[in-house]
Protein backbone atom coordinates (compact mmCIF):
# COMPACT_ATOMS: atom_id res chain seq x y z
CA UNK A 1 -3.15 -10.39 18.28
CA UNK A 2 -1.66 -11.24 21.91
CA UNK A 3 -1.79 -9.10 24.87
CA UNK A 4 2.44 -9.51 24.49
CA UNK A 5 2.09 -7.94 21.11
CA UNK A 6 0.17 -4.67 22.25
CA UNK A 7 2.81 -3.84 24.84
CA UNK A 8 5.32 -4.61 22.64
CA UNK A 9 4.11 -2.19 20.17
CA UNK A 10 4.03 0.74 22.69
CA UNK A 11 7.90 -0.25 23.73
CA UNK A 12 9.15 -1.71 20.33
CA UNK A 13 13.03 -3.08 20.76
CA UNK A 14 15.04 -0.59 18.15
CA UNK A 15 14.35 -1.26 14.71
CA UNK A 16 16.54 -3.94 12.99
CA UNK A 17 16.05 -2.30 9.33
CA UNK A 18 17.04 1.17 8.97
CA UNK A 19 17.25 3.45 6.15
CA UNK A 20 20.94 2.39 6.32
CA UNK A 21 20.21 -0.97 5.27
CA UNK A 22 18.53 -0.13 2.33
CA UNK A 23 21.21 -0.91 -0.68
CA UNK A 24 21.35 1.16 -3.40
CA UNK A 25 18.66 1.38 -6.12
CA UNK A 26 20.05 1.99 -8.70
CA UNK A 27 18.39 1.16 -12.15
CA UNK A 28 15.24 0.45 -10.04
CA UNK A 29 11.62 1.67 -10.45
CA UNK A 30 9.16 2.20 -7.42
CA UNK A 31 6.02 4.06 -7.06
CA UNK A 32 4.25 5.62 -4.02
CA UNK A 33 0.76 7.00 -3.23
CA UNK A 34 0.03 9.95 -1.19
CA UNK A 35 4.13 10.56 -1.33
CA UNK A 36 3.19 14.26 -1.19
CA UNK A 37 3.82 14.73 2.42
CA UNK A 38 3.71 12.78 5.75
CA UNK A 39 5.48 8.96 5.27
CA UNK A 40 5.17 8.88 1.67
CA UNK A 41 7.39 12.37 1.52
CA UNK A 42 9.81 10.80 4.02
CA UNK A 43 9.95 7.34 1.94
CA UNK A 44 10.79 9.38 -1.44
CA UNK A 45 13.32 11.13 -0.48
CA UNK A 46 14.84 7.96 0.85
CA UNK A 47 14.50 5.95 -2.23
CA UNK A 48 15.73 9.08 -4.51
CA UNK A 49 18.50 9.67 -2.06
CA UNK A 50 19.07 5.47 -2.64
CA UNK A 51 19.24 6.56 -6.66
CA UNK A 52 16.48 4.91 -7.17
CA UNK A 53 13.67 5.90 -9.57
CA UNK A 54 10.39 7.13 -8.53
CA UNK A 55 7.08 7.85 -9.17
CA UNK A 56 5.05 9.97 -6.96
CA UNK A 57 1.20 9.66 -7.54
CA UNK A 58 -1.34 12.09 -6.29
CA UNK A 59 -3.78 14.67 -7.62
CA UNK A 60 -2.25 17.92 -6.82
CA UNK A 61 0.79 18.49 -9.70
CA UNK A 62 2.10 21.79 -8.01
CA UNK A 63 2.29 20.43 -4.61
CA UNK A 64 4.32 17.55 -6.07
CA UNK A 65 6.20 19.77 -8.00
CA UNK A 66 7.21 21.82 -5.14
CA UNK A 67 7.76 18.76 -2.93
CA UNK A 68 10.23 17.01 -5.71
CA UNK A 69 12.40 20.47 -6.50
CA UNK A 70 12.53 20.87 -2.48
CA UNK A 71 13.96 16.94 -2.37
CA UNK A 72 16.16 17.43 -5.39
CA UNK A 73 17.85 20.82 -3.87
CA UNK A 74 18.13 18.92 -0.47
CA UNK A 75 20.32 16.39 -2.17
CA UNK A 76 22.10 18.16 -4.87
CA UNK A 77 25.02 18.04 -3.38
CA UNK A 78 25.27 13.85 -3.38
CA UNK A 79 23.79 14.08 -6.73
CA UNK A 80 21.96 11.24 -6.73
CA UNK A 81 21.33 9.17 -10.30
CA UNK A 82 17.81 8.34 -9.69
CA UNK A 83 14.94 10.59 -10.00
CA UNK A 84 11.34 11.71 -8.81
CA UNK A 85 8.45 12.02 -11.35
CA UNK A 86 4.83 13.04 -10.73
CA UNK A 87 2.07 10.88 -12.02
CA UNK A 88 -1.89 12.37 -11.50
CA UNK A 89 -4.19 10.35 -10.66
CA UNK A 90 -6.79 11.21 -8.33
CA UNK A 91 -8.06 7.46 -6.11
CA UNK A 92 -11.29 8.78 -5.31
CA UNK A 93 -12.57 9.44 -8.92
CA UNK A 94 -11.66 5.89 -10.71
CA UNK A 95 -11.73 7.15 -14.17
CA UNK A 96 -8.23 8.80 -13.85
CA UNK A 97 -6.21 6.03 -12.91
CA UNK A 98 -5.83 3.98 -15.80
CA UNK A 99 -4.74 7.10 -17.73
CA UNK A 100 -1.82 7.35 -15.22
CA UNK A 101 -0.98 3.93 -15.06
CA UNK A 102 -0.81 3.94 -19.28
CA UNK A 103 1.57 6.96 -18.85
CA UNK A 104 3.80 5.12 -16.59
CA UNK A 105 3.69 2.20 -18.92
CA UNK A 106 4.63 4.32 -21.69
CA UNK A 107 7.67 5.44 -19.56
CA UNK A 108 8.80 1.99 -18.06
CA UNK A 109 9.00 -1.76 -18.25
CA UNK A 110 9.70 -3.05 -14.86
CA UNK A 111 8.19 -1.85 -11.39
CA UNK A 112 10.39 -3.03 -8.08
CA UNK A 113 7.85 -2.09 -5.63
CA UNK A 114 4.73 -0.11 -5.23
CA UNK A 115 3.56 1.75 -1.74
CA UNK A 116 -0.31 1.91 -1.29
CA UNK A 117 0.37 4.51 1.03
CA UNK A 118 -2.51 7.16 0.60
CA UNK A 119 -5.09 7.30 2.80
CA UNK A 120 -8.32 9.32 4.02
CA UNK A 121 -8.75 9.01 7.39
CA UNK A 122 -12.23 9.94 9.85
CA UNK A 123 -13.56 12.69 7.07
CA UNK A 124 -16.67 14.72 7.52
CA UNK A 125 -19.86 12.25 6.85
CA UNK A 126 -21.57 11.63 3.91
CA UNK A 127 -18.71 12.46 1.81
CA UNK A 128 -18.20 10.16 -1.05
CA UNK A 129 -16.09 9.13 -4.30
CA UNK A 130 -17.11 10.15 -7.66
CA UNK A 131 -18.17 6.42 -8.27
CA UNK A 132 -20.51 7.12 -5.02
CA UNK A 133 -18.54 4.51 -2.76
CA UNK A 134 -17.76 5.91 1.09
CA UNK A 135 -14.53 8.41 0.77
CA UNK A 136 -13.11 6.31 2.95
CA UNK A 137 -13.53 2.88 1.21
CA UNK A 138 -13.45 4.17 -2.00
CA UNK A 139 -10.05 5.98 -1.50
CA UNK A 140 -8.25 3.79 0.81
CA UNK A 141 -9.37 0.42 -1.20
CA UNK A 142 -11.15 1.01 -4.37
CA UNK A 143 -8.99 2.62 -5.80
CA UNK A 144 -5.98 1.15 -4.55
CA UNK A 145 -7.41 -2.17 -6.03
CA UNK A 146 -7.78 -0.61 -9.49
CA UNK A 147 -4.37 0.40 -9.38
CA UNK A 148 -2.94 -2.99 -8.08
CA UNK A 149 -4.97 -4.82 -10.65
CA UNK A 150 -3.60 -2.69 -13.73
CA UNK A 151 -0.23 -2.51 -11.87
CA UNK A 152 0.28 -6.16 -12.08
CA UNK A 153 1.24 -7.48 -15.51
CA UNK A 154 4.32 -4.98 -15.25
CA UNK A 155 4.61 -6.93 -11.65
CA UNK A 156 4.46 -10.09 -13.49
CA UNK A 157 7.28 -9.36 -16.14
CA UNK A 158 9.41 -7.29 -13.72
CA UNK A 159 9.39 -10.91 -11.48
CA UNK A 160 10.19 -12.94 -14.59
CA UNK A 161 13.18 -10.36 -15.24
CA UNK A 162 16.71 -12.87 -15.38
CA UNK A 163 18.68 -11.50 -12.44
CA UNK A 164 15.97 -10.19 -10.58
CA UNK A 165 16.34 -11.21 -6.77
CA UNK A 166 14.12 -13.44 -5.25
CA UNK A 167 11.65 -11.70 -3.21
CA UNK A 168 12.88 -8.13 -4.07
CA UNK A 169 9.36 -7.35 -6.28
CA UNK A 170 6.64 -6.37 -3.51
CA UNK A 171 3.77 -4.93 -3.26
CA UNK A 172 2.72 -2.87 -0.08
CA UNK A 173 -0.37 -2.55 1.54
CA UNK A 174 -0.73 0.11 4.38
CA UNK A 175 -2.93 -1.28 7.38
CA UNK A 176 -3.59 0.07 11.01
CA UNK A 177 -4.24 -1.17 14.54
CA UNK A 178 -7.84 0.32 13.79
CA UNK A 179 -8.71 -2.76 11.64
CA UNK A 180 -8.67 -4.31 15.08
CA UNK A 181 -10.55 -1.99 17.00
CA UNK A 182 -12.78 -0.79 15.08
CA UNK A 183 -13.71 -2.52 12.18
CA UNK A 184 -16.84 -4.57 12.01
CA UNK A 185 -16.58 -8.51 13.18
CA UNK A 186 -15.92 -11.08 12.44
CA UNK A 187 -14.66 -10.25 9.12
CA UNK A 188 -13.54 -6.50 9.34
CA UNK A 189 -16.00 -6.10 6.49
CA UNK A 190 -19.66 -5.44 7.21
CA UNK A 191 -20.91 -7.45 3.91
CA UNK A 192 -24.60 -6.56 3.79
CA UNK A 193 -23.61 -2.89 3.49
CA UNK A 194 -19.85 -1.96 2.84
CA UNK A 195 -20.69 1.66 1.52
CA UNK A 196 -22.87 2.27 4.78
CA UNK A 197 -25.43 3.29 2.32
CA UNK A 198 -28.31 2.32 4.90
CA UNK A 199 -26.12 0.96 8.60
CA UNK A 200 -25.31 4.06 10.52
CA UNK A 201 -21.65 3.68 11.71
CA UNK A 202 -18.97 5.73 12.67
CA UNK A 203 -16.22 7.18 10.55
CA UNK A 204 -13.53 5.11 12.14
CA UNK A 205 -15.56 2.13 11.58
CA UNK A 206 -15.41 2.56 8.18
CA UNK A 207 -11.99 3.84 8.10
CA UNK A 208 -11.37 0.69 10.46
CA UNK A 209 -12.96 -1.42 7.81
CA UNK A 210 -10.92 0.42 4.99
CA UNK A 211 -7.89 -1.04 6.77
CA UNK A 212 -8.90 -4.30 7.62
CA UNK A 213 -10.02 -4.82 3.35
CA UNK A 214 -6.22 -3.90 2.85
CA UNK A 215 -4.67 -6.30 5.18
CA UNK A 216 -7.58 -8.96 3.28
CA UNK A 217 -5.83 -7.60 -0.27
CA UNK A 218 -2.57 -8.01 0.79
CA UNK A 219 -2.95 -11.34 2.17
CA UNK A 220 -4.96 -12.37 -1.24
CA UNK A 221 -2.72 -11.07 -3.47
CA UNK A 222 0.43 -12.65 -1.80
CA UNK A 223 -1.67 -16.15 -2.33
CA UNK A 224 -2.32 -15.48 -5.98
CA UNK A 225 1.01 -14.22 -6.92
CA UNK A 226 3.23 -15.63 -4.43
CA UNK A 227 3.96 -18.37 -6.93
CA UNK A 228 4.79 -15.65 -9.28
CA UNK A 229 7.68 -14.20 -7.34
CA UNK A 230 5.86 -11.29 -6.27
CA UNK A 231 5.41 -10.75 -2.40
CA UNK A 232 2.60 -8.74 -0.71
CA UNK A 233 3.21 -7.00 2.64
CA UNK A 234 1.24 -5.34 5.23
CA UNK A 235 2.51 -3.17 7.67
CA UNK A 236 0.82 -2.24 10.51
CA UNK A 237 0.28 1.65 9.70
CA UNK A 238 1.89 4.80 7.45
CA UNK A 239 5.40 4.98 9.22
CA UNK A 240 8.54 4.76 7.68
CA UNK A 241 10.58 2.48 9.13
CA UNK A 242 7.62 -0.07 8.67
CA UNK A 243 7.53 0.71 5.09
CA UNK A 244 11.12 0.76 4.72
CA UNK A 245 11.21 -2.80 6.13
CA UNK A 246 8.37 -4.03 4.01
CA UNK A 247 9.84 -2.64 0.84
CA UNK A 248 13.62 -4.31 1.78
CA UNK A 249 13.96 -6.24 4.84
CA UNK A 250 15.10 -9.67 3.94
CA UNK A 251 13.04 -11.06 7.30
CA UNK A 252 10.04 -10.60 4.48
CA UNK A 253 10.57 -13.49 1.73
CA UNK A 254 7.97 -15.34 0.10
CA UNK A 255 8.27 -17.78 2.65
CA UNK A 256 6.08 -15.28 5.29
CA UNK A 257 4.12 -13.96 2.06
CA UNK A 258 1.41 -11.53 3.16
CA UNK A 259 3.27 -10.83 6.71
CA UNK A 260 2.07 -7.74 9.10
CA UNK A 261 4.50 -5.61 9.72
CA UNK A 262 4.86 -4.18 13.68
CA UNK A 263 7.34 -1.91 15.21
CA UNK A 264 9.89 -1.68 13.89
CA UNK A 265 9.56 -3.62 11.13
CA UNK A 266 8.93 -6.84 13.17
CA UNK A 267 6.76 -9.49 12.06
CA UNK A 268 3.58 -10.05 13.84
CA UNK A 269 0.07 -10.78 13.91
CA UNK A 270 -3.09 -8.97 12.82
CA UNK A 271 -6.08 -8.99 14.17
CA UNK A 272 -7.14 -12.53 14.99
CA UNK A 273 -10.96 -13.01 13.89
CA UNK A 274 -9.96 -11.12 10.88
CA UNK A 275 -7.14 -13.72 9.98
CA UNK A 276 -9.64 -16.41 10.65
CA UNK A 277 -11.93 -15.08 7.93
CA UNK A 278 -9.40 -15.45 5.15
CA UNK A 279 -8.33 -18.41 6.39
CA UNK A 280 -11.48 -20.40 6.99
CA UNK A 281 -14.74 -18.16 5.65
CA UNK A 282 -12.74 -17.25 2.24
CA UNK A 283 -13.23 -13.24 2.89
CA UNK A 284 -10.14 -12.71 0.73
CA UNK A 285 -11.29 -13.69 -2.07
CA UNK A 286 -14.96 -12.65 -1.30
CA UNK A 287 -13.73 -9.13 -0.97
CA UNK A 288 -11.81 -9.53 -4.84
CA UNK A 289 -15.08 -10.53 -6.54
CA UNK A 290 -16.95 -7.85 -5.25
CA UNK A 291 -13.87 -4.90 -6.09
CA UNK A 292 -13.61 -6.70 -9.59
CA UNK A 293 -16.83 -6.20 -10.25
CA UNK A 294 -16.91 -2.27 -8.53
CA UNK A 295 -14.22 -1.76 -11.10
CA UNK A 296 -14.51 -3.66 -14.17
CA UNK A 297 -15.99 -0.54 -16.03
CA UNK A 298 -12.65 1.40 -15.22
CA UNK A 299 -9.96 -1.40 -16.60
């Protein structure tokens, strides 16, 4: 990440990719974490507004409830022909995601695009998942990992779909600028001891290091299913326009697979020393083997 970058990001040009340029979605299928408030909110009522369909995951069914009959009175003038669905799943307790991804399963057959967008950020310490990881790694990675990984044969057959534009299937993985100041080097991940169970750190270390393991799964998972038809994005933190354009803008292809998103919506760099260890000391795929294994019981 250049010096030229930084500034740029503090005095962005105005953003290319708007919520105008998003076509309509008609007949399409999306799904967003933490869509309860904040971006997420902001991204559903986009995508509904777009007609498109969508699936709002999170672990409090009356606060979703309220939030999707507040969305669909906002619009029911336009009458849009999509619609907004609550799925439970709680990413800090891994046993209840599979249940919600079998209930979307039962529901659909194709998935467009998925937001990781949840996140827990600098919590009180100690605090931890009900699988015992860090709330913070557990939440913002675990979990979003088991999800991805049962997400992805509907990924797989939505891609193979005939008519289905190049590119348009993505997956997208919510970083931050702390993954660069924060998290631990070189890797972003501090290997001997990712839960901090013993190594006395921060909390935005570890939420640093939350964000640097989901540029790493981004990046990984564009390289195993870029071939696939299926492209991975990263953008640089929970802000709409930035998810907008990772969701639609066609400066993402599978051409820049795995491309970090800056404002607004521009491609750019990530961390540098980071980058390096996927490239050259294999941490993307070291970082897989060890979330397979965290969450093989819960497949």
């Amino acid at each position: 990440m250049s010096v030229g970058q930084i500034i740029s990001e503090f005095k962005p040009p105005k953003p290319k990719f708007t919520e105008d340029n998003v076509p309509d979605l008609s007949g399409n299928v999306y799904l967003i974490t933490g869509a309860t408030g904040g971006v997420g909110l902001e991204l559903a009522k986009i995508l509904y507004k777009k007609n498109g369909r969508v699936y709002i995951l999170g672990r409090s069914p009356a606060i979703a409830q309220d939030k999707i009959d507040a969305i669909k009175r906002e619009y029911s003038k336009s009458e849009p022909t999509g619609d907004l669905i609550f799925l439970y799943a709680d990413l800090s307790d891994l046993s209840t995601i599979k249940p919600s991804v079998t209930e979307f399963m039962a529901m659909e057959t194709k998935l467009n695009t998925v937001w990781y967008n949840a996140g827990i950020m600098n919590p009180p310490e100690n605090l931890k998942t009900a699988q015992g990881h860090e709330l913070q790694w557990g939440t913002n990675v675990v979990g979003h990992f088991l999800l991805n990984s049962l997400l992805t044969p509907i990924f797989l057959s939505t891609a193979k779909t005939p008519g289905i534009p190049t590119g348009s299937v993505r997956t997208v993985w919510v970083s931050s600028d702390s993954h660069s100041f924060f998290s631990p080097k070189p890797d972003g991940i501090n290997w001997s001891d990712i839960n901090y169970t013993s190594d006395r750190a921060s909390s935005m270390v570890k939420y640093g290091q939350s964000k640097a393991a989901c540029s790493l799964l981004a990046l990984e998972n564009a390289a195993r299913l870029g071939q696939d038809n299926i492209i991975s994005v990263r953008p640089q933190q929970a802000c709409t326009n930035r998810e907008l354009a990772a969701g639609f803008s066609p400066d993402v292809s599978l051409n820049n697979n795995g491309a970090y998103l800056i404002p607004w919506g521009r491609i750019g760099k990530m961390n540098s020393s980071v980058q390096e260890g996927w490239e050259k000391r294999d941490s993307g795929r070291r970082l897989w083997d060890i979330l397979e294994k965290d969450v093989e019981l819960f497949k």
